[in-house]
C-alpha atoms as a PDB file:
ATOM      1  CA  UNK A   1     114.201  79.929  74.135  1.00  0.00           C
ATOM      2  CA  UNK A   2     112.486  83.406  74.266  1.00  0.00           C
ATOM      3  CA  UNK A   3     112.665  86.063  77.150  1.00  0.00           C
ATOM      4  CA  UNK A   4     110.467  88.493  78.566  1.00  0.00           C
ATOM      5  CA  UNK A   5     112.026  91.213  80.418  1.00  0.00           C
ATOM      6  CA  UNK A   6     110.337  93.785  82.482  1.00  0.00           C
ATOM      7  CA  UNK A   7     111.641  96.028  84.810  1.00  0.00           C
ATOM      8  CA  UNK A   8     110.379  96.811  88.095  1.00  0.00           C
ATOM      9  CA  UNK A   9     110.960 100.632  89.418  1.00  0.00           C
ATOM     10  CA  UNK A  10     109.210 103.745  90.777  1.00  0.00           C
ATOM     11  CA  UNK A  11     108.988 105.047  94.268  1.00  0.00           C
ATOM     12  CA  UNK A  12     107.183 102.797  96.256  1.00  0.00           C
ATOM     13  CA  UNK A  13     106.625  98.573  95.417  1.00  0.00           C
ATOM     14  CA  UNK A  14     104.633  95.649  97.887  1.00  0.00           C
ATOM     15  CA  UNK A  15     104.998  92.143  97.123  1.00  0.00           C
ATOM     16  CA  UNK A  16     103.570  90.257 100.025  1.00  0.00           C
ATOM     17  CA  UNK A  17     103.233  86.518  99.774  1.00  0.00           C
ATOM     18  CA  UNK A  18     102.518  86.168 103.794  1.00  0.00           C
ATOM     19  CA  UNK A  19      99.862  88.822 104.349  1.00  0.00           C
ATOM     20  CA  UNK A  20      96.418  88.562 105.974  1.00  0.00           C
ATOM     21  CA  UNK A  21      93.735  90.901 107.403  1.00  0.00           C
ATOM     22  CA  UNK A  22      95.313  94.376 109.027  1.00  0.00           C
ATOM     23  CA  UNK A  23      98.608  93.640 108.076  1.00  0.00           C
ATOM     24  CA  UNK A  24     100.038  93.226 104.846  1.00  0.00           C
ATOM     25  CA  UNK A  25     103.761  92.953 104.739  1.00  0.00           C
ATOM     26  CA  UNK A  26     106.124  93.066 101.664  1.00  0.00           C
ATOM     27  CA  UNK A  27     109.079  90.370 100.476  1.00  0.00           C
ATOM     28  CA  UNK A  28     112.323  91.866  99.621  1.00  0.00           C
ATOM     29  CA  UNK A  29     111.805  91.447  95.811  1.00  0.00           C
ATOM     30  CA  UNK A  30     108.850  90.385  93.523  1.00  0.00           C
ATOM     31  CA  UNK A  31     107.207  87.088  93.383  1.00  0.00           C
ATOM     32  CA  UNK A  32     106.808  84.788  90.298  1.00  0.00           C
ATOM     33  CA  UNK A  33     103.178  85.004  91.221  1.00  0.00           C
ATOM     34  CA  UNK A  34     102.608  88.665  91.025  1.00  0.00           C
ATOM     35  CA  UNK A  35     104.677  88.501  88.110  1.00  0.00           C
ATOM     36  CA  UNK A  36     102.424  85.885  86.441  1.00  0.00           C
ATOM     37  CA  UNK A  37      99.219  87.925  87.857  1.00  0.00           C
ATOM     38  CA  UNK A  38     100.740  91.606  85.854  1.00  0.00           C
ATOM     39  CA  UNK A  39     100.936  89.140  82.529  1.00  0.00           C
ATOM     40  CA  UNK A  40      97.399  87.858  83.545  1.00  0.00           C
ATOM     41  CA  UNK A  41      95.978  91.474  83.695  1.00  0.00           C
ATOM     42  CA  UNK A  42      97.575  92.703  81.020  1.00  0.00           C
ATOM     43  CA  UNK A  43      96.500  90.024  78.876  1.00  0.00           C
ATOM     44  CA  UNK A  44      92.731  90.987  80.286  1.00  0.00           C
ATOM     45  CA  UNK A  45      92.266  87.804  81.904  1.00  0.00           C
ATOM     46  CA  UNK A  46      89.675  87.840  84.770  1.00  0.00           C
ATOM     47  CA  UNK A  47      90.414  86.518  88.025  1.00  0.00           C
ATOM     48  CA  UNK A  48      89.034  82.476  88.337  1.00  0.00           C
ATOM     49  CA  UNK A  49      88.256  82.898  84.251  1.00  0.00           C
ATOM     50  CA  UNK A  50      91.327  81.073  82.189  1.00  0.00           C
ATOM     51  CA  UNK A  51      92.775  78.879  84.850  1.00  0.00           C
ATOM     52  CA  UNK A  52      94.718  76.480  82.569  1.00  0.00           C
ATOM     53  CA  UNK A  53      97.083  79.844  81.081  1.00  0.00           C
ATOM     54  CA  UNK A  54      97.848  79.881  84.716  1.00  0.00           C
ATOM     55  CA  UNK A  55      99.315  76.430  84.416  1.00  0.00           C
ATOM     56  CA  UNK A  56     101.019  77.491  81.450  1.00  0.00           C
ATOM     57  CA  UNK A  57     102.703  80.195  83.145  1.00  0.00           C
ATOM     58  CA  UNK A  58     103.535  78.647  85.889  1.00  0.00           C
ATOM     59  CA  UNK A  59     106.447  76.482  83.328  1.00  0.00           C
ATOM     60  CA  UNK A  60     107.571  79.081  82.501  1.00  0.00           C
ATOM     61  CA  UNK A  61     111.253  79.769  83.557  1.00  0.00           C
ATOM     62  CA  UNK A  62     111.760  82.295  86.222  1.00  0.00           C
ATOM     63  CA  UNK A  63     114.543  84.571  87.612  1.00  0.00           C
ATOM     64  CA  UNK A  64     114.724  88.160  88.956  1.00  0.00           C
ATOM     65  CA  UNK A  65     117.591  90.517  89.567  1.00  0.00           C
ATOM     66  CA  UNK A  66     117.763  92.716  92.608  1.00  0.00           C
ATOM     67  CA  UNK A  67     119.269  96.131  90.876  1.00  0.00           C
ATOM     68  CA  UNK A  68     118.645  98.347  93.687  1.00  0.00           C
ATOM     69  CA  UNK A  69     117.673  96.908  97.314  1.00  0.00           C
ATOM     70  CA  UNK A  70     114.339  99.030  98.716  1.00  0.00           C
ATOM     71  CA  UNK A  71     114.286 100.583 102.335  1.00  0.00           C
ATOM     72  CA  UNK A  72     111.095  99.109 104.200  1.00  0.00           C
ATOM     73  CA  UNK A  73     108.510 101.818 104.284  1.00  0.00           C
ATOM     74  CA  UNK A  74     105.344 101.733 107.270  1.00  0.00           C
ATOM     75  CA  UNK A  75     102.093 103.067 106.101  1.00  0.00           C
ATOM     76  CA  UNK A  76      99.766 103.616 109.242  1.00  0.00           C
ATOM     77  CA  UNK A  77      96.004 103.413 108.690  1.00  0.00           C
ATOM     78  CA  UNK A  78      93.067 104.175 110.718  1.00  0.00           C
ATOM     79  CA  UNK A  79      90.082 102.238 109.549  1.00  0.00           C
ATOM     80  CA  UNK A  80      86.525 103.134 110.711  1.00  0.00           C
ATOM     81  CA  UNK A  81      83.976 100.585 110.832  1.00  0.00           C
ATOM     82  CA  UNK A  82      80.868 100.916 108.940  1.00  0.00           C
ATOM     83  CA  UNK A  83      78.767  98.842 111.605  1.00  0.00           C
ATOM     84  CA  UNK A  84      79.862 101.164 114.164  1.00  0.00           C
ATOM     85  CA  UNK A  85      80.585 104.998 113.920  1.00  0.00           C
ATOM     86  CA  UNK A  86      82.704 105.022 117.075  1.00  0.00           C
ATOM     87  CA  UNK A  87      84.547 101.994 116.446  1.00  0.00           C
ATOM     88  CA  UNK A  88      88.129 102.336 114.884  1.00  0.00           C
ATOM     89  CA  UNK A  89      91.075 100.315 114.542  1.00  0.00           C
ATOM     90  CA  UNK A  90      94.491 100.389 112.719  1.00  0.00           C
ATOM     91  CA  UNK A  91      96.025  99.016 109.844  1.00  0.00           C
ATOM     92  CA  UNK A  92      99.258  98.720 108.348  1.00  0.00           C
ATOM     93  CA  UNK A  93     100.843  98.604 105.010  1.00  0.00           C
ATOM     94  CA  UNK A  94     104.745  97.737 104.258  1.00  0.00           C
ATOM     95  CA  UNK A  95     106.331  98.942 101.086  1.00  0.00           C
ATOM     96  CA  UNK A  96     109.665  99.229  99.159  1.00  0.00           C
ATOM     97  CA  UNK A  97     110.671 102.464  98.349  1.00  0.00           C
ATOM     98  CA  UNK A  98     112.919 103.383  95.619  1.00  0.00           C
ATOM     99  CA  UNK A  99     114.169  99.686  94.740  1.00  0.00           C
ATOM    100  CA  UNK A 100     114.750  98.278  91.064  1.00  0.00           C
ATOM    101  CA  UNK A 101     114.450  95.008  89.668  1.00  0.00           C
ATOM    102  CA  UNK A 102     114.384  92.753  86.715  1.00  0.00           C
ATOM    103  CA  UNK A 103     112.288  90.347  86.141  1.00  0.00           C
ATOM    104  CA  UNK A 104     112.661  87.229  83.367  1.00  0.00           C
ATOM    105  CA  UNK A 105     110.081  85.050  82.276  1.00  0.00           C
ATOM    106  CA  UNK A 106     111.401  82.047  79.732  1.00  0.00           C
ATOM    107  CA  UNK A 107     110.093  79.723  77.400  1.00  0.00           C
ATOM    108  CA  UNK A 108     110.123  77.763  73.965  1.00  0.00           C
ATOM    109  CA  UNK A 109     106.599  78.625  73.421  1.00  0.00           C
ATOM    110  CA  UNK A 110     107.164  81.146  70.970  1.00  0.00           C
ATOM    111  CA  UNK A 111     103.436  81.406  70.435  1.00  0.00           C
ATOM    112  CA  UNK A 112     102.303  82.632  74.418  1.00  0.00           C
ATOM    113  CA  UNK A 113     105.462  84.663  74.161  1.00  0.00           C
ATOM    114  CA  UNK A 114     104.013  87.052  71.312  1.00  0.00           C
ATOM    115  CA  UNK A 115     100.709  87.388  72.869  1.00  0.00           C
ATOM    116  CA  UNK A 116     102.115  88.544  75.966  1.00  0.00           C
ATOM    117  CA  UNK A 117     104.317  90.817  74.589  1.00  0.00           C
ATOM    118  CA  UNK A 118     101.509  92.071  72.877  1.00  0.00           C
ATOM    119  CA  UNK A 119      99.609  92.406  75.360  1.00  0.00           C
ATOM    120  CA  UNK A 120     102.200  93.985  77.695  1.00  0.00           C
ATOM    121  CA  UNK A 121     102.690  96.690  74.868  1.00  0.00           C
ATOM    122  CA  UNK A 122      98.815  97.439  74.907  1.00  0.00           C
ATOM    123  CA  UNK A 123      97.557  96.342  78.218  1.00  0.00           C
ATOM    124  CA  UNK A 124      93.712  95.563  78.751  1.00  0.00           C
ATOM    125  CA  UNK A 125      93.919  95.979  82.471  1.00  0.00           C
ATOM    126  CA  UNK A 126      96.876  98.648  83.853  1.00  0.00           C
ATOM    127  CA  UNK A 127      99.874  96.512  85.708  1.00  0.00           C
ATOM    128  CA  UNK A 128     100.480  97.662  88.997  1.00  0.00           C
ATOM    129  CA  UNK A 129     103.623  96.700  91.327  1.00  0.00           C
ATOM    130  CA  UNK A 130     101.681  95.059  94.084  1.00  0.00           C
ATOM    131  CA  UNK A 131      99.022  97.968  95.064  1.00  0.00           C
ATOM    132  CA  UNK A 132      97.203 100.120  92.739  1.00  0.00           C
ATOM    133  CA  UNK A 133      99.086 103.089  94.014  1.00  0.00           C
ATOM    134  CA  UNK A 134     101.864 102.269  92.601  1.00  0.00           C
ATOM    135  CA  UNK A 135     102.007 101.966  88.955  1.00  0.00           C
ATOM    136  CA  UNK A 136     104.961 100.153  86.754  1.00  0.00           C
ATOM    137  CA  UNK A 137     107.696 102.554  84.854  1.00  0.00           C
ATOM    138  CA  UNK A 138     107.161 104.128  81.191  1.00  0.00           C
ATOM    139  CA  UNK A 139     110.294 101.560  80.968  1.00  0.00           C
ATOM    140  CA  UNK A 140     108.482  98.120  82.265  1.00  0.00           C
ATOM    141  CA  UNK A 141     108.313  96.369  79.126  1.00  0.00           C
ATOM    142  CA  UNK A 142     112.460  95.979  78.176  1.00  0.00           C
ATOM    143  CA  UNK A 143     112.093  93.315  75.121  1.00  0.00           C
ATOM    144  CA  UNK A 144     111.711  89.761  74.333  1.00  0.00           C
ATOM    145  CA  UNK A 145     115.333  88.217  73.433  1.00  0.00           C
ATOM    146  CA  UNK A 146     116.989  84.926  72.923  1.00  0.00           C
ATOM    147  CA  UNK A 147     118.925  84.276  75.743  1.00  0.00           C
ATOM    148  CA  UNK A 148     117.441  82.242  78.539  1.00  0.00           C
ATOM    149  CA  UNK A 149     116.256  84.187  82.043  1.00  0.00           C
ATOM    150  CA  UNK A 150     119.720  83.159  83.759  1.00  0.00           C
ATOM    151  CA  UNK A 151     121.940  84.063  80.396  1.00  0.00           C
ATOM    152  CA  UNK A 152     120.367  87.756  80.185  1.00  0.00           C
ATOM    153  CA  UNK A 153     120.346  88.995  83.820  1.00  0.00           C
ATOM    154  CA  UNK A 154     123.871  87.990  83.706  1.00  0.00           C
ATOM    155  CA  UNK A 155     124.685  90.333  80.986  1.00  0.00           C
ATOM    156  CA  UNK A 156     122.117  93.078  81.254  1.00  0.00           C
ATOM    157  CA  UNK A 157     123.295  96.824  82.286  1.00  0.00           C
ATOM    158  CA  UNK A 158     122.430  97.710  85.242  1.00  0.00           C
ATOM    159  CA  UNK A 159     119.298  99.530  86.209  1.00  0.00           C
ATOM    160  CA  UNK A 160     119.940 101.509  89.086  1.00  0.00           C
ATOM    161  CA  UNK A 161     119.018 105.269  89.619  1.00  0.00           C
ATOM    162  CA  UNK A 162     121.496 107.278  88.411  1.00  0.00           C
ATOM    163  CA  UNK A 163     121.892 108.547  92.295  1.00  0.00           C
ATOM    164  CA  UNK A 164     122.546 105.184  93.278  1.00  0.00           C
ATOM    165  CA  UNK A 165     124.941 104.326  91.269  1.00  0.00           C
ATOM    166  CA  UNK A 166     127.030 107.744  92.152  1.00  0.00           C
ATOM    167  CA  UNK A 167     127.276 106.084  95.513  1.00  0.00           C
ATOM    168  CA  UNK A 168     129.033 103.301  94.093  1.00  0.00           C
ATOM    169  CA  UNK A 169     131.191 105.078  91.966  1.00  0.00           C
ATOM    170  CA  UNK A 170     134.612 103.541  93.185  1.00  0.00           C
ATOM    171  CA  UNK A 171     133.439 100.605  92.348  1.00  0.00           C
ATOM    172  CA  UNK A 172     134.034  98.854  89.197  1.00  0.00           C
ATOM    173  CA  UNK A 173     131.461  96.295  89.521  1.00  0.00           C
ATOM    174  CA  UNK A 174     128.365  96.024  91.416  1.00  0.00           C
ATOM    175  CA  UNK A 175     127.793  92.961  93.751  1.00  0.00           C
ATOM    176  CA  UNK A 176     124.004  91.790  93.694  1.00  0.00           C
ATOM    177  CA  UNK A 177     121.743  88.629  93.115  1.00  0.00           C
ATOM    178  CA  UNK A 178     119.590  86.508  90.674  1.00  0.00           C
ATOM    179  CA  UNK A 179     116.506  84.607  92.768  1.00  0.00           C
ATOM    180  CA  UNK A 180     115.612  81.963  90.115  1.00  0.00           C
ATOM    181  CA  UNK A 181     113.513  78.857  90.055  1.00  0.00           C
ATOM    182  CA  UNK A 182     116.090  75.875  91.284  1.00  0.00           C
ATOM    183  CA  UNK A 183     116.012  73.612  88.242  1.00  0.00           C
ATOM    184  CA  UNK A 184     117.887  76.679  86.489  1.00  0.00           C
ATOM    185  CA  UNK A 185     120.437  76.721  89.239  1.00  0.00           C
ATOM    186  CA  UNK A 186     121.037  73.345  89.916  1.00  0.00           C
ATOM    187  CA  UNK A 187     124.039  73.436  92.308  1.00  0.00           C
ATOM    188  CA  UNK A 188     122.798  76.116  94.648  1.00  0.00           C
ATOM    189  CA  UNK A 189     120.728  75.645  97.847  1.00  0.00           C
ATOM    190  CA  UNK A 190     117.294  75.778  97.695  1.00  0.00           C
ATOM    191  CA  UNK A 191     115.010  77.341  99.208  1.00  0.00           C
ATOM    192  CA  UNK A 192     111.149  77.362  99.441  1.00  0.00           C
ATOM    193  CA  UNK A 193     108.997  80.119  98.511  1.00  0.00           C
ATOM    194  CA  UNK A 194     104.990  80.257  98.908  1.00  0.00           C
ATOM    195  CA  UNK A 195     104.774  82.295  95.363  1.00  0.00           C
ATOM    196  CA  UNK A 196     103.280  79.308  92.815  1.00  0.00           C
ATOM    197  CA  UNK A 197      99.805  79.712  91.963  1.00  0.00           C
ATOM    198  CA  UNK A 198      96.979  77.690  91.293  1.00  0.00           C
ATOM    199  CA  UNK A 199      94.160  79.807  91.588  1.00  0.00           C
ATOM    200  CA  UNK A 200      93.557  83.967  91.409  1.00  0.00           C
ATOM    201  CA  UNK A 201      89.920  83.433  92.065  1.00  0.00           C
ATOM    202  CA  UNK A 202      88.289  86.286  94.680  1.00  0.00           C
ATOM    203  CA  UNK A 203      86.976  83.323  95.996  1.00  0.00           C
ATOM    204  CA  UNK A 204      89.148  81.292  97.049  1.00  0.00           C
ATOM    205  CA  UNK A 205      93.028  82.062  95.990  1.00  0.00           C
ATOM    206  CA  UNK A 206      95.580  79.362  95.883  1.00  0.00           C
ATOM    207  CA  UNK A 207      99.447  79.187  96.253  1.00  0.00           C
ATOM    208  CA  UNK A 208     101.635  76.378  96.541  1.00  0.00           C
ATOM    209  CA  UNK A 209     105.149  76.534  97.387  1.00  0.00           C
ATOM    210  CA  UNK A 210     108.381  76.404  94.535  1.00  0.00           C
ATOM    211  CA  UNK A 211     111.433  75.808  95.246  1.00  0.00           C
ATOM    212  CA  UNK A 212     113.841  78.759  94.666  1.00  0.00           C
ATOM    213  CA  UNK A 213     117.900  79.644  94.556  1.00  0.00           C
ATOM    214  CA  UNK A 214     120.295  82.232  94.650  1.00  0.00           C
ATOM    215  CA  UNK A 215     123.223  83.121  92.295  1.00  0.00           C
ATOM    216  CA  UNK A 216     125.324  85.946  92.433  1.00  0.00           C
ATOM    217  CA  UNK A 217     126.419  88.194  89.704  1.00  0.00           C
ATOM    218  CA  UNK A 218     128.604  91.173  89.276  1.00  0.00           C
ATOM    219  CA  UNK A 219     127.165  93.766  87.152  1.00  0.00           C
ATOM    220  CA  UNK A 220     129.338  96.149  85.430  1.00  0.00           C
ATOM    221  CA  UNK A 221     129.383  99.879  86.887  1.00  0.00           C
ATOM    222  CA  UNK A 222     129.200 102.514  84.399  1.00  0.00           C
ATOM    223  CA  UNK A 223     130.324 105.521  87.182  1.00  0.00           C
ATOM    224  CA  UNK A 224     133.377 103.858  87.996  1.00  0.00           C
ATOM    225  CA  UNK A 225     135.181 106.648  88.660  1.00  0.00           C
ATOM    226  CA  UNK A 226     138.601 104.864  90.429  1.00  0.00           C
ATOM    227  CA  UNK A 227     139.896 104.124  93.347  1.00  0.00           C
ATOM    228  CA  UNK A 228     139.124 106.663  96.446  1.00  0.00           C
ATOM    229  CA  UNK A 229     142.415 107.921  96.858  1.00  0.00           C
ATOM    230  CA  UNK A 230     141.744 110.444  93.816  1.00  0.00           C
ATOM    231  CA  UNK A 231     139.358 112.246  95.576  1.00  0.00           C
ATOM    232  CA  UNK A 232     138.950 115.487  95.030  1.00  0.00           C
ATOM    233  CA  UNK A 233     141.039 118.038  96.823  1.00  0.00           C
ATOM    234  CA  UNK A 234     138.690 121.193  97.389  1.00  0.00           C
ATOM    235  CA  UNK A 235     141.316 123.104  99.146  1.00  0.00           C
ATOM    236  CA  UNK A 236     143.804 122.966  96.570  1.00  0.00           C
ATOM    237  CA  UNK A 237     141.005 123.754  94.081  1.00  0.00           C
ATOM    238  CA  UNK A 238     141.437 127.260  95.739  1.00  0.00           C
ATOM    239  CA  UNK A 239     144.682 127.497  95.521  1.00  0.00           C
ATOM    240  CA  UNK A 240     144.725 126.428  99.556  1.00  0.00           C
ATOM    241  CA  UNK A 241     147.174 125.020 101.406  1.00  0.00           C
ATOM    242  CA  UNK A 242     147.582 122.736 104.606  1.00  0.00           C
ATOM    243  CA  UNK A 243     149.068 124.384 107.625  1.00  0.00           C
ATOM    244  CA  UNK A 244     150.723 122.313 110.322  1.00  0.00           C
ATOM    245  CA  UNK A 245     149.168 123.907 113.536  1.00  0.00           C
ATOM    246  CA  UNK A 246     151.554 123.288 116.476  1.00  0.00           C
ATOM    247  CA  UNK A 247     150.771 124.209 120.224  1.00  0.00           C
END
């Protein structure tokens, strides 16, 4: 088994799998689809051209690691129509802002492993995180290993922003989850997900439904900085002291 591992960061991310016209919304975290679609692109495979590496993909194992949960982010648009100079009418975007996640693609085809990897390291078309506005990290690409996509988001440090993890500094572990297809978790609940695609064509796009689970994990926290009751004391940093105050 071979991994791909790419991480999924920057300021703002949209991963809709349930959008249409005026609206286009964003899941919580990526979809094996849009992850298959960034391979696609970098690989410089046209939309409707190689339908069958679609199918290929599409075995391939799947799980991704919520590192950092996103706030939900409204972008309002006005929208004038061509046909009509007076006419108007609004729009909206949803994105993520400042959420991190990995994402693991798995497989024993050694072969479509390299090329990817190749082609994620020199990209014919640029990967983008769901909109071309916002572009992946200088850190997307993490590696290909030898642990399946379950083993190494078990065991791979965390990813967080540095701020983040401050927050959770009296922590010693962080608490988050794995979304993986459900043959990898076998005992968990499943769920369905409309992210499995047949076709990217402009034409006439396809996606079928997987079925999906949840695991959680506890990732170690490299700010752990103890429990809360060392907290620093400012006053007697000045050499302060606390007077009892009495009516």
């Amino acid at each position: 088994m071979k991994t791909i591992l790419l991480k999924l960061a920057g300021p703002l991310q949209s991963w809709g799998t349930n959008s249409h016209f005026e609206y286009r919304r964003t899941d919580n975290y990526p979809s094996k689809s849009a992850i298959i679609g960034m391979i696609l692109a970098a690989m410089g495979i046209r939309r409707g051209v190689d339908e069958n590496l679609i199918i290929e993909l599409n075995k391939f194992d799947f799980a991704l690691r919520i590192d950092q949960e996103g706030d939900i982010l409204e972008d309002y648009h006005i929208v004038q129509n061509r046909l009509k100079e007076a006419s108007f009418y609004v729009t909206k975007r949803y994105y993520l802002e400042d959420a991190v996640f990995l994402a693991a693609l798995g497989s024993e085809n050694g072969a479509v492993i390299a090329e990817i990897e190749h082609a994620l390291k020199y990209p014919h078309f640029q990967p983008f995180m769901g909109r071309r506005s916002c572009p992946v990290p200088a850190d997307f690409f993490l590696g290909v290993f030898e642990e399946g996509v379950i083993e190494i988001l078990k065991t791979y440090p965390w990813q967080a922003a540095s701020w983040f993890k401050k927050k959770q500094r009296h922590d010693p572990k962080y608490h988050t989850f794995v979304y993986a297809d459900s043959h990898l978790l076998k005992q968990a609940v499943r769920k369905r997900r409309k992210d499995k695609v047949a076709s990217f064509s402009q034409k006439n796009r396809q996606f079928q439904y997987r079925f999906e689970s949840e695991l959680s994990v506890m990732l170690e926290n490299p700010l752990y900085q103890g429990s809360t009751k060392d907290e620093h004391d400012a006053l007697a940093a000045i050499g302060g002291e606390y007077v009892s105050i009495q009516s």
